[in-house]
PDB file of N, CA and C in Angstrom:
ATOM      1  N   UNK A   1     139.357 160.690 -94.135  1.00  0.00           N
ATOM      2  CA  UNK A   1     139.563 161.149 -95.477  1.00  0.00           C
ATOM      3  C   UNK A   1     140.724 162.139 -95.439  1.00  0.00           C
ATOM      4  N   UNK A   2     141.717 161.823 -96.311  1.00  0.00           N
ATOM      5  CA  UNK A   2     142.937 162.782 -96.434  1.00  0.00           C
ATOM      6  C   UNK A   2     143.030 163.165 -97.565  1.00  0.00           C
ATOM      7  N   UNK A   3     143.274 164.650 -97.772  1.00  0.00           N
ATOM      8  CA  UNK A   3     143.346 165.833 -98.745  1.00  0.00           C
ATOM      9  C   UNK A   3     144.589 166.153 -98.519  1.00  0.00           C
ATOM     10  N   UNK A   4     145.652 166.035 -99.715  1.00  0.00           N
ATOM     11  CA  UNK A   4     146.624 166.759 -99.738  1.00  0.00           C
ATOM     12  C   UNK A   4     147.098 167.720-100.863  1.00  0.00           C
ATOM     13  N   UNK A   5     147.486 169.123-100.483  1.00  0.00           N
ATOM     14  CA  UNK A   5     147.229 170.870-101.342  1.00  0.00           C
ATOM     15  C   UNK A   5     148.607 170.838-101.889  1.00  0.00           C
ATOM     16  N   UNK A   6     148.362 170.884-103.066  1.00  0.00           N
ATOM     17  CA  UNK A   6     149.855 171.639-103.731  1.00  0.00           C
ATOM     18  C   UNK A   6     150.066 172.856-103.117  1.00  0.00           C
ATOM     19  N   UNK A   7     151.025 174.110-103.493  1.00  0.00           N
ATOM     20  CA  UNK A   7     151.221 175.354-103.394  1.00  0.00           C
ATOM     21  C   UNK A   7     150.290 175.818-104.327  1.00  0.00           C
ATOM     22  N   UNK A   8     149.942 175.325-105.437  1.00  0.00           N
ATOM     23  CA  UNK A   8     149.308 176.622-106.380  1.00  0.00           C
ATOM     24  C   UNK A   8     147.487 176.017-106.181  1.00  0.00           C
ATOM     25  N   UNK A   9     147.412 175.167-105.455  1.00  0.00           N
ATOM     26  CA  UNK A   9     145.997 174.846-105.599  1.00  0.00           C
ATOM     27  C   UNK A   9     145.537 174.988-103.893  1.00  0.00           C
ATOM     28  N   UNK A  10     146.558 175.972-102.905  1.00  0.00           N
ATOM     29  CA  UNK A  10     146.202 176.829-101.668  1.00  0.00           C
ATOM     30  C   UNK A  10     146.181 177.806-102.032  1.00  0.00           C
ATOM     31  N   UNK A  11     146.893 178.199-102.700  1.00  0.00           N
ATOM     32  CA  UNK A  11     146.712 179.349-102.969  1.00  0.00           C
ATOM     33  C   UNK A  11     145.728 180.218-103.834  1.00  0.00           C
ATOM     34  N   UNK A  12     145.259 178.884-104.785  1.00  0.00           N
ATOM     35  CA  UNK A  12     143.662 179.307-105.364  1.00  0.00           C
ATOM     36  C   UNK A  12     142.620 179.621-104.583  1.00  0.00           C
ATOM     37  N   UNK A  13     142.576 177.835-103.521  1.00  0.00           N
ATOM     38  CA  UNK A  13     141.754 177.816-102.465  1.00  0.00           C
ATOM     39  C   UNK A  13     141.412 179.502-102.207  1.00  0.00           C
ATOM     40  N   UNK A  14     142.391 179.963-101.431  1.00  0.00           N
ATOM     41  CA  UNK A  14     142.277 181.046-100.308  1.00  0.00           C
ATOM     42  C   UNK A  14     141.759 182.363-101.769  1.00  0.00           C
ATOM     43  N   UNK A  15     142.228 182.382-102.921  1.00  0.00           N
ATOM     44  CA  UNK A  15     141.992 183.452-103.565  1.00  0.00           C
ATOM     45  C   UNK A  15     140.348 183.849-104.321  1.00  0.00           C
ATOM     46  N   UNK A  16     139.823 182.618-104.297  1.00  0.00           N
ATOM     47  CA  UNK A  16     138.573 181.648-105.376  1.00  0.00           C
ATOM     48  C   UNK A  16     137.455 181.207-104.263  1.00  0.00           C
ATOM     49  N   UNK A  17     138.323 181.144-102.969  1.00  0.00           N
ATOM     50  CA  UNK A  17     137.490 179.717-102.169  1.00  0.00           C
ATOM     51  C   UNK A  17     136.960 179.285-102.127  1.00  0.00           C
ATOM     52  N   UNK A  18     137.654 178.413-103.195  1.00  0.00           N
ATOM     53  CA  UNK A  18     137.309 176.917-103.437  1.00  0.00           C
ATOM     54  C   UNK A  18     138.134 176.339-105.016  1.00  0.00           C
ATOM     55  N   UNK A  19     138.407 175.139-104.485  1.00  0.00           N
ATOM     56  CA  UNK A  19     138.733 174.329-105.804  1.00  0.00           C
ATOM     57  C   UNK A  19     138.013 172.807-105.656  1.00  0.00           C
ATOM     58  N   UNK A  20     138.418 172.124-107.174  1.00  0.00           N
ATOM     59  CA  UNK A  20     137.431 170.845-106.826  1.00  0.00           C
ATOM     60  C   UNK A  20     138.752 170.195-107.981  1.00  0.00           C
ATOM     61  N   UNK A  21     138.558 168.850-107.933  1.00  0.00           N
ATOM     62  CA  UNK A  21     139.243 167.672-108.859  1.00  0.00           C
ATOM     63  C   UNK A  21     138.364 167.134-109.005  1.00  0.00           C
ATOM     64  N   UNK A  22     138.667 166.069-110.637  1.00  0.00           N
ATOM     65  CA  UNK A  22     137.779 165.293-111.101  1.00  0.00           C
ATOM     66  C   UNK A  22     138.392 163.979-111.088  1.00  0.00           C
ATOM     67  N   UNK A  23     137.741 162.845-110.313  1.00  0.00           N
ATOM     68  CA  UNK A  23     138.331 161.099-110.542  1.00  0.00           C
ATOM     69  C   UNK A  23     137.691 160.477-111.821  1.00  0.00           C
ATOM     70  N   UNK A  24     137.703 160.420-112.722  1.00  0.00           N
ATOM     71  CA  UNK A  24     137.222 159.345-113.391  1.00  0.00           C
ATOM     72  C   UNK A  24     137.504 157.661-113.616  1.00  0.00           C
ATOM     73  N   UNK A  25     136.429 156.451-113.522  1.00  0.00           N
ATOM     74  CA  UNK A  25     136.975 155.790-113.203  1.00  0.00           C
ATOM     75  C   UNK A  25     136.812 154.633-114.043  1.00  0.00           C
ATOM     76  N   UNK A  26     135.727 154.952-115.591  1.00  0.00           N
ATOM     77  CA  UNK A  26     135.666 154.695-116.594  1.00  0.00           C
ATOM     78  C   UNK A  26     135.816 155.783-117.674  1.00  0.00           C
ATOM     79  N   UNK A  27     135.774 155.267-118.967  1.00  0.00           N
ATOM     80  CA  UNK A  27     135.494 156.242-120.121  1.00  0.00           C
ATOM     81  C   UNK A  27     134.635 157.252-119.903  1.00  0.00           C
ATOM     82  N   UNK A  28     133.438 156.582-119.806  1.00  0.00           N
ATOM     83  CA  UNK A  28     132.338 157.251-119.256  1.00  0.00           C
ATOM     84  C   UNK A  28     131.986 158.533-118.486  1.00  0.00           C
ATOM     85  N   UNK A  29     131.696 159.599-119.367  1.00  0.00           N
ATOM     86  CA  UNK A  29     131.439 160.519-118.941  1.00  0.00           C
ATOM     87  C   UNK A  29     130.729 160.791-117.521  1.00  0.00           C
ATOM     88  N   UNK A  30     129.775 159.953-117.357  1.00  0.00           N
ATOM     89  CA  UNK A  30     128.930 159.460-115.480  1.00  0.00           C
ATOM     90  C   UNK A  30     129.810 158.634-114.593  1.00  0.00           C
ATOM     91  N   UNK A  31     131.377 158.509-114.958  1.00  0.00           N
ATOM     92  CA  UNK A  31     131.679 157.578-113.840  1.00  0.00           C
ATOM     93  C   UNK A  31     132.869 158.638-113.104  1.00  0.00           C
ATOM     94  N   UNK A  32     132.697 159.933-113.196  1.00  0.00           N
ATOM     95  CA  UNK A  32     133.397 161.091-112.319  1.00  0.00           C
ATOM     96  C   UNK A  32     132.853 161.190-110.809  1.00  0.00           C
ATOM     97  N   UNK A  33     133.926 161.061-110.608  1.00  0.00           N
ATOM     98  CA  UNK A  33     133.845 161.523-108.947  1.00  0.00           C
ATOM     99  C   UNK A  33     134.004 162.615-108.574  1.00  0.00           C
ATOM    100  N   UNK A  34     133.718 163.852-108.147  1.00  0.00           N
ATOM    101  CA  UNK A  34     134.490 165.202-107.817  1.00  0.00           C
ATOM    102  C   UNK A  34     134.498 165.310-106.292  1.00  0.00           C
ATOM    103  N   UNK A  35     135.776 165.911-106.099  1.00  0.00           N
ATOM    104  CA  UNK A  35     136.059 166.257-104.391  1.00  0.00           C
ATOM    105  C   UNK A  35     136.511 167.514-104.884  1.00  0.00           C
ATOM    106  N   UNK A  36     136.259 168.434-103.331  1.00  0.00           N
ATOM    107  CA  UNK A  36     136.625 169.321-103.199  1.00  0.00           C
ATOM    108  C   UNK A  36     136.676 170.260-101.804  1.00  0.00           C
ATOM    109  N   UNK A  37     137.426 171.522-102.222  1.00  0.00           N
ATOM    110  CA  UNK A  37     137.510 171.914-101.100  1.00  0.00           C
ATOM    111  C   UNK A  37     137.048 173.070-101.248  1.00  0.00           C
ATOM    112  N   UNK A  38     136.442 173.810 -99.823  1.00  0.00           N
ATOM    113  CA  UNK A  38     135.493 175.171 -99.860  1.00  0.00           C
ATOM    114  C   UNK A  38     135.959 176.021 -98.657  1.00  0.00           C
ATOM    115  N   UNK A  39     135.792 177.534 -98.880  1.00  0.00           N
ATOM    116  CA  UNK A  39     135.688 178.006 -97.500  1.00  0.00           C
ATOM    117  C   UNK A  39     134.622 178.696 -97.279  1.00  0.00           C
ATOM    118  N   UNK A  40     134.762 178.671 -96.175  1.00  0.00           N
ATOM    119  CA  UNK A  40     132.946 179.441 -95.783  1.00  0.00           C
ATOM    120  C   UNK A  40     133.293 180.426 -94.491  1.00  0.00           C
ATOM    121  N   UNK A  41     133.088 181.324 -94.338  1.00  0.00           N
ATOM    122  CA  UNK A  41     133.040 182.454 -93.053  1.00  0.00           C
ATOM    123  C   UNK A  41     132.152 182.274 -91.981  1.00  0.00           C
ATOM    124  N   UNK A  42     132.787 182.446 -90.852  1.00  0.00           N
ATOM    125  CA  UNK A  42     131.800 182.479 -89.930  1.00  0.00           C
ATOM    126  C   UNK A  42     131.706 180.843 -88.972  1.00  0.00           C
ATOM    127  N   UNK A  43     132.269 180.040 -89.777  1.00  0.00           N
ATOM    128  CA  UNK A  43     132.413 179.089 -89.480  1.00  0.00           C
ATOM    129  C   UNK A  43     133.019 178.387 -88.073  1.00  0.00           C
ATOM    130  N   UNK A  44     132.848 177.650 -87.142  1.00  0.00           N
ATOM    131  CA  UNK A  44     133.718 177.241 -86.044  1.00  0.00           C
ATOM    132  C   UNK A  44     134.111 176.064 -86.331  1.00  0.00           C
ATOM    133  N   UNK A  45     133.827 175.021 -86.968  1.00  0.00           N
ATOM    134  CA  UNK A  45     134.151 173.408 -87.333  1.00  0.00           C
ATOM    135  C   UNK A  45     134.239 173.603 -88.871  1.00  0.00           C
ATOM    136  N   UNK A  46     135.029 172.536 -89.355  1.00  0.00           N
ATOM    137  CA  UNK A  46     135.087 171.745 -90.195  1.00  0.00           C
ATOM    138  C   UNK A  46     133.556 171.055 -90.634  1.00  0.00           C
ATOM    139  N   UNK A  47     133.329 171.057 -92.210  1.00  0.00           N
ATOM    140  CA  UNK A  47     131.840 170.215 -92.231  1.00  0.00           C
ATOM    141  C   UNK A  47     131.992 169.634 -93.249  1.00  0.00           C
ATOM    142  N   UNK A  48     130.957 169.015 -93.914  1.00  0.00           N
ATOM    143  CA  UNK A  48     131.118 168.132 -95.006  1.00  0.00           C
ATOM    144  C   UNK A  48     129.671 167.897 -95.463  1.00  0.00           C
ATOM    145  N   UNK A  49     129.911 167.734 -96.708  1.00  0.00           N
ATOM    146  CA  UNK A  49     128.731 167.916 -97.893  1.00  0.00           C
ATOM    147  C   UNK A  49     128.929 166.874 -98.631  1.00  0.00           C
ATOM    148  N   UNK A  50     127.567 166.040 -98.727  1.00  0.00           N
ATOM    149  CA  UNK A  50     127.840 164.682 -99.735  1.00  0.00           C
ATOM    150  C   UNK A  50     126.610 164.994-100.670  1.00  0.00           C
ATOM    151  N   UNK A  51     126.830 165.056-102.024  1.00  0.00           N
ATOM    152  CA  UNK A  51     125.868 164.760-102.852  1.00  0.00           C
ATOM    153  C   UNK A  51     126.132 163.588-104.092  1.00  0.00           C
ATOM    154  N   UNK A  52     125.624 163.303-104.544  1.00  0.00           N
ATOM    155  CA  UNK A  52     125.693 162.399-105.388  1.00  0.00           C
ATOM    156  C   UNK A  52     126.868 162.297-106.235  1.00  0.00           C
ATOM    157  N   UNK A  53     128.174 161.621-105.844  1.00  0.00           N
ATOM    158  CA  UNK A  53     129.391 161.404-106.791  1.00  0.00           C
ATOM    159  C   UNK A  53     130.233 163.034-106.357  1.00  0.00           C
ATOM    160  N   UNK A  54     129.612 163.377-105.336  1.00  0.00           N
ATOM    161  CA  UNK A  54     130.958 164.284-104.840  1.00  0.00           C
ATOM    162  C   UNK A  54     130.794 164.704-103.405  1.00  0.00           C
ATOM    163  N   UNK A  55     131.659 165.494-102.699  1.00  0.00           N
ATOM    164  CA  UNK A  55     131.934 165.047-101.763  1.00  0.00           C
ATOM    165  C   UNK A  55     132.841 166.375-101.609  1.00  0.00           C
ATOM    166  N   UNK A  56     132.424 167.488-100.601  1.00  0.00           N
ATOM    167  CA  UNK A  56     133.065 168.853-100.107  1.00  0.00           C
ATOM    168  C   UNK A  56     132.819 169.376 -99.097  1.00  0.00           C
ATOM    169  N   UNK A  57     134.479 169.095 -98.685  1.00  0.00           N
ATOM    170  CA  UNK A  57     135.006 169.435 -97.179  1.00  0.00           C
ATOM    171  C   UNK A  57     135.011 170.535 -97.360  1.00  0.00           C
ATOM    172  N   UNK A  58     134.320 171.684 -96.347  1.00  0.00           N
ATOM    173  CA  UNK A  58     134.346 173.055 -95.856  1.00  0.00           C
ATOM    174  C   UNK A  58     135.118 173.518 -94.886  1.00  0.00           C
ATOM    175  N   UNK A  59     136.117 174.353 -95.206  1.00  0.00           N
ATOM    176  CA  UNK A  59     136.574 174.520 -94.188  1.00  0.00           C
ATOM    177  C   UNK A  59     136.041 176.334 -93.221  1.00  0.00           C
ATOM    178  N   UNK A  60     136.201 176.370 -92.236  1.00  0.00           N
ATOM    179  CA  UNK A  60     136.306 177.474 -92.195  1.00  0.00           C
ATOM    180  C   UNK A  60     137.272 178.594 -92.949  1.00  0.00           C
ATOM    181  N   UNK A  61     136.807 179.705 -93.220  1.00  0.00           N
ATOM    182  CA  UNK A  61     137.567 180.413 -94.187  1.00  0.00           C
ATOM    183  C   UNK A  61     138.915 180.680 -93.116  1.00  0.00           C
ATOM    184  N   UNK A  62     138.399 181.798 -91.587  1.00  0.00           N
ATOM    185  CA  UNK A  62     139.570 182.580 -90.957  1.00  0.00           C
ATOM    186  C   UNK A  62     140.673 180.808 -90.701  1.00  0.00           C
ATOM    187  N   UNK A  63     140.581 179.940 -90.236  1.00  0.00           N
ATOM    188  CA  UNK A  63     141.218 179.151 -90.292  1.00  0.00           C
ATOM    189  C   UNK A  63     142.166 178.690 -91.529  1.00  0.00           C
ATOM    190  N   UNK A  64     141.675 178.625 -92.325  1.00  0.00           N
ATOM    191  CA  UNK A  64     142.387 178.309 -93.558  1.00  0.00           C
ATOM    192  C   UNK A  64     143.573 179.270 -93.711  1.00  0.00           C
ATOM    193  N   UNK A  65     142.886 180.143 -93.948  1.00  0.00           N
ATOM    194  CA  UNK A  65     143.675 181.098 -94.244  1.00  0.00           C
ATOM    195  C   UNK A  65     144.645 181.950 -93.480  1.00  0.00           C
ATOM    196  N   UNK A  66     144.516 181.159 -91.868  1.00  0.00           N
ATOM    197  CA  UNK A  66     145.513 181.390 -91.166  1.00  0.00           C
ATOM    198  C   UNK A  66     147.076 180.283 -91.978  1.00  0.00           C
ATOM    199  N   UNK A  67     146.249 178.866 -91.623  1.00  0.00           N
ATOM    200  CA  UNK A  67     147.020 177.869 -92.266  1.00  0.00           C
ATOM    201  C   UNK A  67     147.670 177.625 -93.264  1.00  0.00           C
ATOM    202  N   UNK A  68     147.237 178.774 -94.348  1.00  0.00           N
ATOM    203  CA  UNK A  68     147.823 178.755 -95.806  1.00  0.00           C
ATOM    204  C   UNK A  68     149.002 179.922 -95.546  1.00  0.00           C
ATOM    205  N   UNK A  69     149.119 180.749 -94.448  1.00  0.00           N
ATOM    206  CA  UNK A  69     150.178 181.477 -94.248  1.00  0.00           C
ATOM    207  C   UNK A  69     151.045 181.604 -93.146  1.00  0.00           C
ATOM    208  N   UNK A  70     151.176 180.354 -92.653  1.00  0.00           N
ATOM    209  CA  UNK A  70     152.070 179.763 -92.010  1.00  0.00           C
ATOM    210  C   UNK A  70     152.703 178.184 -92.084  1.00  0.00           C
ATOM    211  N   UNK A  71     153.648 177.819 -91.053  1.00  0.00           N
ATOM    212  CA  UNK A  71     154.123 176.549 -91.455  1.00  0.00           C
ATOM    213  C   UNK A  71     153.238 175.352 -91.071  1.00  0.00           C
ATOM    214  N   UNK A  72     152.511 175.413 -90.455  1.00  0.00           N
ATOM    215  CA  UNK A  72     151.425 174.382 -89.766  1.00  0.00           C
ATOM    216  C   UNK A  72     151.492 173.639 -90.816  1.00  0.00           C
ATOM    217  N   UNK A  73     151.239 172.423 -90.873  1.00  0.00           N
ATOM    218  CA  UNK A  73     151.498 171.134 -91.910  1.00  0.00           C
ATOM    219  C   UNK A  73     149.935 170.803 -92.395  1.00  0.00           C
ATOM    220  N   UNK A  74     148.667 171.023 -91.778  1.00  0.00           N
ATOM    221  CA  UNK A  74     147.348 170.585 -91.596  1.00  0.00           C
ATOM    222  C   UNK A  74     146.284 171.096 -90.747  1.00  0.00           C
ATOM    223  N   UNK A  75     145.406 170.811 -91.893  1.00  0.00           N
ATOM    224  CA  UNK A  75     143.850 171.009 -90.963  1.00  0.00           C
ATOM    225  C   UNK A  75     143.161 169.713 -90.148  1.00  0.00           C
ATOM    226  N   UNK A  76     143.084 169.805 -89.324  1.00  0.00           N
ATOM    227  CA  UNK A  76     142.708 167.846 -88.664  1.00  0.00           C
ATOM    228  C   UNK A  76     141.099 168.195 -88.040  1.00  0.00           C
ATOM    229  N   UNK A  77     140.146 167.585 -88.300  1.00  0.00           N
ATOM    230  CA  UNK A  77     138.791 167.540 -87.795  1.00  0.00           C
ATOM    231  C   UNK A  77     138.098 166.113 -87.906  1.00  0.00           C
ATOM    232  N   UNK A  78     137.193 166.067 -86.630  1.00  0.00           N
ATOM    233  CA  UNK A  78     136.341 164.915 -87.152  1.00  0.00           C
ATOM    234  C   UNK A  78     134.862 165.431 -87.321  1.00  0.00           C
ATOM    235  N   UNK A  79     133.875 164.481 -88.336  1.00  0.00           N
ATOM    236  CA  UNK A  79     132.876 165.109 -88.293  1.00  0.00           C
ATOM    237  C   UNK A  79     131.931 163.927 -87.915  1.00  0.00           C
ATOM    238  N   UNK A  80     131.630 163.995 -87.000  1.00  0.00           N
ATOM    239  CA  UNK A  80     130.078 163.188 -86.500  1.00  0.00           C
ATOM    240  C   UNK A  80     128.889 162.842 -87.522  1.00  0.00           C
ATOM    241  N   UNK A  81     129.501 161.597 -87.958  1.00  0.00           N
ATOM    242  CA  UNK A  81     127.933 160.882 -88.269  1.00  0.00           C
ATOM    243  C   UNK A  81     126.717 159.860 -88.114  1.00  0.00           C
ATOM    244  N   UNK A  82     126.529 161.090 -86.863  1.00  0.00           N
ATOM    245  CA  UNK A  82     125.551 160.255 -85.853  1.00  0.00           C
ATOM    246  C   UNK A  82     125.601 158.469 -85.706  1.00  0.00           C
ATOM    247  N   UNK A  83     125.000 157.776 -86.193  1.00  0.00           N
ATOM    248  CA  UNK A  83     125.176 156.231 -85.888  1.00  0.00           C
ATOM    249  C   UNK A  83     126.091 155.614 -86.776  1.00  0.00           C
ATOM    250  N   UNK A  84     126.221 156.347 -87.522  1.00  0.00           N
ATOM    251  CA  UNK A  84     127.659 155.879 -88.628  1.00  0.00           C
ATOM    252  C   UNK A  84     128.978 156.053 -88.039  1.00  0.00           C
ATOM    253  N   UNK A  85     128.960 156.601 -87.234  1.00  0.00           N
ATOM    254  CA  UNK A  85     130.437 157.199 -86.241  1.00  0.00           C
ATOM    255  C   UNK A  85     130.740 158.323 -86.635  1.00  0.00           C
ATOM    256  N   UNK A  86     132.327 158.318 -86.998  1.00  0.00           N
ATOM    257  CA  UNK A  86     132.623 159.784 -87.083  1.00  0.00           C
ATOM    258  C   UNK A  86     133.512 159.612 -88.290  1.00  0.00           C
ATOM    259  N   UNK A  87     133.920 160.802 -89.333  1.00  0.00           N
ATOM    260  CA  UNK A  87     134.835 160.686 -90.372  1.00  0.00           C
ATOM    261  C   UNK A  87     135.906 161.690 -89.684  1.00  0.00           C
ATOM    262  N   UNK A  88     136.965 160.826 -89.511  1.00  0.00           N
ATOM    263  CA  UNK A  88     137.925 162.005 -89.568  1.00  0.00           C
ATOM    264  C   UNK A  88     138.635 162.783 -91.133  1.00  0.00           C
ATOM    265  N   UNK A  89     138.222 163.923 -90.640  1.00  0.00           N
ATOM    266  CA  UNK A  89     139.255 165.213 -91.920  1.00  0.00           C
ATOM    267  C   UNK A  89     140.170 165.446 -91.769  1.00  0.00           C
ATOM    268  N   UNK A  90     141.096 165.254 -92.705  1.00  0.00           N
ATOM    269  CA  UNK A  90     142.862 165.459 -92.945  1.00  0.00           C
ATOM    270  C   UNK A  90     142.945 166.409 -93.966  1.00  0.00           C
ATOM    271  N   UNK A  91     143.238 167.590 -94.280  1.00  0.00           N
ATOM    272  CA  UNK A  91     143.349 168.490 -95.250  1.00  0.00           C
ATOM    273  C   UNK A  91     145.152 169.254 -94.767  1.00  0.00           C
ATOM    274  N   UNK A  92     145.983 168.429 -95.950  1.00  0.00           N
ATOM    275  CA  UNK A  92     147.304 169.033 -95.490  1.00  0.00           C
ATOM    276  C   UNK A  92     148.335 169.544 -96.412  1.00  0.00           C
ATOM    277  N   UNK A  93     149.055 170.142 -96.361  1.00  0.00           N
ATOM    278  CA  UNK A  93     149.723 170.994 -97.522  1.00  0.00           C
ATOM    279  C   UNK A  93     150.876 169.579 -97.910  1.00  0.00           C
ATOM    280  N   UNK A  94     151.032 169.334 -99.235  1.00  0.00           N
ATOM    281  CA  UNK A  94     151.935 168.620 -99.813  1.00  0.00           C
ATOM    282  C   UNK A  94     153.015 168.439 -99.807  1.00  0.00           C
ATOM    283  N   UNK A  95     154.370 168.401 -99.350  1.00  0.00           N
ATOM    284  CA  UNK A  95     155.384 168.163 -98.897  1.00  0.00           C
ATOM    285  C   UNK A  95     156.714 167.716 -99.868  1.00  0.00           C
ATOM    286  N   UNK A  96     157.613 168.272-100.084  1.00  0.00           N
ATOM    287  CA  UNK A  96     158.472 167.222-101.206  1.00  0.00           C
ATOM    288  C   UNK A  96     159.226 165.843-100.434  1.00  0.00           C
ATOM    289  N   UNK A  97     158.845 165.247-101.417  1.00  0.00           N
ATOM    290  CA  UNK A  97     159.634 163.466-101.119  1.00  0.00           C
ATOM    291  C   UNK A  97     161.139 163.809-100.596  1.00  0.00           C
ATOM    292  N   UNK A  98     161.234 163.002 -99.703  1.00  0.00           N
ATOM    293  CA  UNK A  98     162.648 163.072 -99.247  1.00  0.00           C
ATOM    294  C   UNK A  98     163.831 162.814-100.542  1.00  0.00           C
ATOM    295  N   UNK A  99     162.967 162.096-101.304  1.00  0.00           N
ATOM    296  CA  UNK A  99     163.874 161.290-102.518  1.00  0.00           C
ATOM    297  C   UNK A  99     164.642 162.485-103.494  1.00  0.00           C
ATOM    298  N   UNK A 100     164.190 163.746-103.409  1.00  0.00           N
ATOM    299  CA  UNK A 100     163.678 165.238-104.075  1.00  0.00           C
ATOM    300  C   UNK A 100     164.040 165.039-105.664  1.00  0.00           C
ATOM    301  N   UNK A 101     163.048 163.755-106.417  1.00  0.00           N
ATOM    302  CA  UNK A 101     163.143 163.775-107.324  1.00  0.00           C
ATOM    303  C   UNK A 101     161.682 164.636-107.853  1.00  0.00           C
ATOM    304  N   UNK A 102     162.741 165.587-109.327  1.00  0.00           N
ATOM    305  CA  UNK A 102     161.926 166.688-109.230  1.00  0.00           C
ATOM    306  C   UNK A 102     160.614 166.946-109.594  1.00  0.00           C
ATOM    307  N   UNK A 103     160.278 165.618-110.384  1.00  0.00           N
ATOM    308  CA  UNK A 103     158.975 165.345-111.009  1.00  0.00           C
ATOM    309  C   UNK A 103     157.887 165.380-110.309  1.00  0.00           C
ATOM    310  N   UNK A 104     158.421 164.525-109.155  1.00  0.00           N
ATOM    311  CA  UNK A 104     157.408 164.485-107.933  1.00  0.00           C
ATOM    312  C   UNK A 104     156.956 165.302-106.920  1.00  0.00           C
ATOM    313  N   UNK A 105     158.055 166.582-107.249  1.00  0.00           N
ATOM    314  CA  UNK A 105     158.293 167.420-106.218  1.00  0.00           C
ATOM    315  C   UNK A 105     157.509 168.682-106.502  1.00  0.00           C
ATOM    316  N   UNK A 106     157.070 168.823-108.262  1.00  0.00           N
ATOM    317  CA  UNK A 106     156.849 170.047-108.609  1.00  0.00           C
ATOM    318  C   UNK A 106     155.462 170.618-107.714  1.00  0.00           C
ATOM    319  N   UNK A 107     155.385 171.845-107.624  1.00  0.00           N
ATOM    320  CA  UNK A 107     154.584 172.480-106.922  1.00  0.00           C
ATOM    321  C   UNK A 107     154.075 172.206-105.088  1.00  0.00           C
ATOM    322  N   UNK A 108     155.021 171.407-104.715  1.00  0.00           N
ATOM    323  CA  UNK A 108     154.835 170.748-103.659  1.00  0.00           C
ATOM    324  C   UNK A 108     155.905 172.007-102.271  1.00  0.00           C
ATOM    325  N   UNK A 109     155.265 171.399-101.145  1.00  0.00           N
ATOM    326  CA  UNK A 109     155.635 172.614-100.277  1.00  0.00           C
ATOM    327  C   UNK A 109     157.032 172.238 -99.784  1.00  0.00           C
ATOM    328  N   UNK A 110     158.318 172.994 -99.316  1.00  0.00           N
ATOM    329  CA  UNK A 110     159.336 172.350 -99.040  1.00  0.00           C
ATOM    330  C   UNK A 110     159.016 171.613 -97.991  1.00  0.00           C
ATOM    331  N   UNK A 111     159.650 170.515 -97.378  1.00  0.00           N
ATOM    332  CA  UNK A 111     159.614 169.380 -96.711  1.00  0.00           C
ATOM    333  C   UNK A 111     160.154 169.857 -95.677  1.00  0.00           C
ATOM    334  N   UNK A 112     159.708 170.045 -94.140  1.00  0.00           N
ATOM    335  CA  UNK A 112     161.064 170.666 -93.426  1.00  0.00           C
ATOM    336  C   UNK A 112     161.558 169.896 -92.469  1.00  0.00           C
ATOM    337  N   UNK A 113     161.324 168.321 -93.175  1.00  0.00           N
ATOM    338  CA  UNK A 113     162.138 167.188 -92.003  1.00  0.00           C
ATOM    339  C   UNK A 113     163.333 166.688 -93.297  1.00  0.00           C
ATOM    340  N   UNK A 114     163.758 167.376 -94.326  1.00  0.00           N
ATOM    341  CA  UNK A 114     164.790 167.093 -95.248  1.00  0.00           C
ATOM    342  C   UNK A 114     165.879 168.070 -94.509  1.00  0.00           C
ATOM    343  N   UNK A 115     167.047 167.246 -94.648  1.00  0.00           N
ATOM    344  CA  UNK A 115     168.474 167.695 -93.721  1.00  0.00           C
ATOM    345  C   UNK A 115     168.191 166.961 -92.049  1.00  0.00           C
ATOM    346  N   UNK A 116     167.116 166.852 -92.104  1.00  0.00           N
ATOM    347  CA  UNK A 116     166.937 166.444 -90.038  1.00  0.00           C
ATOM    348  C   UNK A 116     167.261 165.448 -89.969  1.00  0.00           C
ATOM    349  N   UNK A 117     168.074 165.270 -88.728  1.00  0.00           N
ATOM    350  CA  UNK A 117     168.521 163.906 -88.250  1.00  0.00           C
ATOM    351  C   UNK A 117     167.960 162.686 -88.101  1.00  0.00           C
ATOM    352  N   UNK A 118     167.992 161.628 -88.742  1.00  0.00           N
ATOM    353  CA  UNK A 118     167.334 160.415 -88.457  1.00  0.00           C
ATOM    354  C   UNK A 118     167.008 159.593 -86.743  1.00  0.00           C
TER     355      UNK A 118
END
C-alpha cells in the first residue's frame, strides 16, 4: 500500500497527528472509503488498523517527524499478516512531475532528481 503526502497535509500530519481522505465510489453516502494517516508515541514499527471501509497506517510519531524535517523521500515498512503474508507500507512525501506543469505540481515537494543527469 502506497501513501503519497503533499507539503501541507505533512505538515498537518505532524501538527494534528493525524489526517484522513475520503474515496467515494458511488453517490451514495455508504460507499466512502477513508484512509488515513496517524502518529502514535512510543512506537518502534509501523502498524495498521482495519475497520470497516477504512484503513490507518500508524506511524510512529519520533520517526515521522524526524522524516517530515528532512530530505528522506519515505517511510517503508512491512506489516505481518500472519497467514495472509505481509503488506508492505509506503508512506512518501509527493514530489513535482518532471513535466513541472504547475497544476500538478501545486503543494507538492520539490523533486530533487529535476536538473540531474539522465
Amino acid at each position: 500500500m502506497r501513501l503519497r503526502v503533499l507539503r501541507p497535509e505533512l505538515s498537518r500530519l505532524v501538527e494534528t497527528g493525524s489526517i484522513e481522505e475520503r474515496v467515494y465510489f458511488t453517490p451514495s453516502d455508504q460507499s466512502a472509503f477513508t484512509y488515513a494517516l496517524k502518529l502514535e508515541s512510543g512506537l518502534s514499527n509501523v502498524q495498521l488498523r482495519y475497520e470497516r471501509a477504512k484503513i490507518t497506517v500508524i506511524l510512529p510519531a519520533e520517526i515521522a517527524t524526524r522524516w517530515a524535517d528532512n530530505n528522506e523521500v519515505g517511510i517503508y515498512a512491512a506489516v505481518d499478516l500472519e497467514k495472509q503474508g505481509r503488506l508492505d507500507i509506503i508512506v512518501e512525501k509527493d514530489f513535482a512531475c518532471f513535466d513541472l506543469s504547475d497544476a500538478d505540481d501545486k503543494d507538492t515537494f520539490p523533486n530533487p532528481q529535476i536538473g540531474a543527469p539522465c
